[in-house]
C-alpha atoms as a PDB file:
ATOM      1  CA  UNK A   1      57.086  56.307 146.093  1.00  0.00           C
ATOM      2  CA  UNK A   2      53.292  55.911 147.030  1.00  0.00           C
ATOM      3  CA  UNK A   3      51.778  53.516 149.288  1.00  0.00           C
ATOM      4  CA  UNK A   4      49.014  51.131 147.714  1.00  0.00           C
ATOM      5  CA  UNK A   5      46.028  49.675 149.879  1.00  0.00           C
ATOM      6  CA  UNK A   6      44.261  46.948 148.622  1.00  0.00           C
ATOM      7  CA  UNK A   7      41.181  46.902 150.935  1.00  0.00           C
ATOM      8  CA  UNK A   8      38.358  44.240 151.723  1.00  0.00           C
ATOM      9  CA  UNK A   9      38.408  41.172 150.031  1.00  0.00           C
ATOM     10  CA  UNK A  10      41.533  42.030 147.599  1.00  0.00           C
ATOM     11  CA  UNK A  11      43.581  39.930 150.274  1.00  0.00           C
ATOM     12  CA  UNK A  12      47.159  41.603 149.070  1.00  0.00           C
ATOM     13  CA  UNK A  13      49.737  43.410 151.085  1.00  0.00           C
ATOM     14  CA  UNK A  14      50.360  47.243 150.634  1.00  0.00           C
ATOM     15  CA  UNK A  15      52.962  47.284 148.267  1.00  0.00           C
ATOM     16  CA  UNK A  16      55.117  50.887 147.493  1.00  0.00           C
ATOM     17  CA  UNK A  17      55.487  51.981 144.232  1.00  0.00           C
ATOM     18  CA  UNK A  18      57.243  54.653 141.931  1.00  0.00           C
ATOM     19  CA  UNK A  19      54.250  56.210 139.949  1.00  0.00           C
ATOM     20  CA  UNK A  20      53.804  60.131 139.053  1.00  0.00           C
ATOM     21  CA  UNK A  21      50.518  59.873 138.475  1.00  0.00           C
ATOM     22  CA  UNK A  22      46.995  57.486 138.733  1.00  0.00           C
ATOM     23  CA  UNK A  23      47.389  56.459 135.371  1.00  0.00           C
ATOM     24  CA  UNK A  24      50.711  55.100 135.623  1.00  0.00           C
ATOM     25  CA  UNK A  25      49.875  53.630 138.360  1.00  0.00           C
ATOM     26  CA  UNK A  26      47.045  51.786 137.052  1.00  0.00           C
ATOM     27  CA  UNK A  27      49.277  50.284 134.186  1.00  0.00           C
ATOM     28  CA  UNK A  28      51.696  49.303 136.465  1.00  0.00           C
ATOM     29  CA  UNK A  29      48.854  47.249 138.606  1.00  0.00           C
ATOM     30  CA  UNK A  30      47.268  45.642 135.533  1.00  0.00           C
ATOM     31  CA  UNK A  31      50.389  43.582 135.402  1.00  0.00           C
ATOM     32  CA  UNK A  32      49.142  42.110 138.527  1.00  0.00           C
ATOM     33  CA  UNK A  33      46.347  39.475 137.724  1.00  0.00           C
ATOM     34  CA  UNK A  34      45.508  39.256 141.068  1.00  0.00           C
ATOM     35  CA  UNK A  35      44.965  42.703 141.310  1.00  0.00           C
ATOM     36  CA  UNK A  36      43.622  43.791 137.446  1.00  0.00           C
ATOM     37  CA  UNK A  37      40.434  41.797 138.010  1.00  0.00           C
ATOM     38  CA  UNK A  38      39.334  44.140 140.943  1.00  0.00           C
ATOM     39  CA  UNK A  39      40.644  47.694 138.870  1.00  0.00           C
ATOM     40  CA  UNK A  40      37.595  48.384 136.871  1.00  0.00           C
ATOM     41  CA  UNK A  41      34.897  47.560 140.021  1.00  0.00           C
ATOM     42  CA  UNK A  42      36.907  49.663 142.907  1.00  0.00           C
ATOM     43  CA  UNK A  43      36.676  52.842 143.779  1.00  0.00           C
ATOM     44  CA  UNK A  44      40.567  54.820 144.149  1.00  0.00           C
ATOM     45  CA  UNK A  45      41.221  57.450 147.138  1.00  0.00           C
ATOM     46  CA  UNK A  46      44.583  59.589 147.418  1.00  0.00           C
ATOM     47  CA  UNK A  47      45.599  60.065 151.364  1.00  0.00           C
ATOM     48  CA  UNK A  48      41.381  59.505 151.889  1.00  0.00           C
ATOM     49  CA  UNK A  49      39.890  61.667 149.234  1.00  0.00           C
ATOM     50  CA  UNK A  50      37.661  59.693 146.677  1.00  0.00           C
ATOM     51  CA  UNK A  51      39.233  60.321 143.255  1.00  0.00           C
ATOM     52  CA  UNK A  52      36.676  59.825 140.177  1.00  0.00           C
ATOM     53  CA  UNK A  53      39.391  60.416 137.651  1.00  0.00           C
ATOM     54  CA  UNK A  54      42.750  58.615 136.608  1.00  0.00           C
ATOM     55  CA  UNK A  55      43.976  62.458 135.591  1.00  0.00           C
ATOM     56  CA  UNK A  56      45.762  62.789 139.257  1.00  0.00           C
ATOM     57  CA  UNK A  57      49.393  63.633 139.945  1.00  0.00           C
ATOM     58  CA  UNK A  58      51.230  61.589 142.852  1.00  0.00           C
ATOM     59  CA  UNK A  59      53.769  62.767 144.900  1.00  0.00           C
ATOM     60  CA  UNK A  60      56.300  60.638 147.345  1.00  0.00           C
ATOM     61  CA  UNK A  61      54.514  59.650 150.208  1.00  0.00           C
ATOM     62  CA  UNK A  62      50.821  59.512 148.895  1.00  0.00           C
ATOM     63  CA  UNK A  63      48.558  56.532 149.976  1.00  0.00           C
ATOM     64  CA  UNK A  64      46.541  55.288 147.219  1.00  0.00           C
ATOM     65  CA  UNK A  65      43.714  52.972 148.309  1.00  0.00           C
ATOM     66  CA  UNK A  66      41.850  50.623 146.017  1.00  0.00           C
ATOM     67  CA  UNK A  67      38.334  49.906 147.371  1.00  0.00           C
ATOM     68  CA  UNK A  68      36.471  47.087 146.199  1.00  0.00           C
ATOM     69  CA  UNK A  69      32.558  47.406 145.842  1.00  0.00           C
ATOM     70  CA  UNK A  70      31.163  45.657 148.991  1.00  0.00           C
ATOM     71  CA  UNK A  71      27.119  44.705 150.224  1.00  0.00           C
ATOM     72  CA  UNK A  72      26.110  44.877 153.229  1.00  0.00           C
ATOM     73  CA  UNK A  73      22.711  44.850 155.301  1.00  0.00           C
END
């Protein structure tokens, strides 16, 4: 299972799911309204590391974290 961090002003609990890779992951969140608005706009890390491309493998005990796009001054 991986760990999934919705950060900033997602407003959802981390949740742990069974996904191999990004992409299943990513289908398995778009079944979340809540959460399928924010997909396309965040940016994804695995355990801290920016990812740019849905072509990752997970393994057990990987922390995924979805972060939205935020301003700031």
């Amino acid at each position: 299972m991986v760990k999934v961090e919705f950060l900033g002003p997602i407003n959802k609990d981390s949740v742990k799911i069974e996904a191999n890779s990004l992409e299943q992951l990513s289908q398995i969140l778009k079944k979340d309204a809540q959460i399928s608005s924010w997909l396309e706009n965040c940016a994804v890390a695995v355990n801290d590391t920016i990812i740019c491309s849905k072509d990752v493998a997970l393994k057990d005990g990987d922390r995924v974290s979805l972060l939205p796009p935020v301003c700031g001054g």
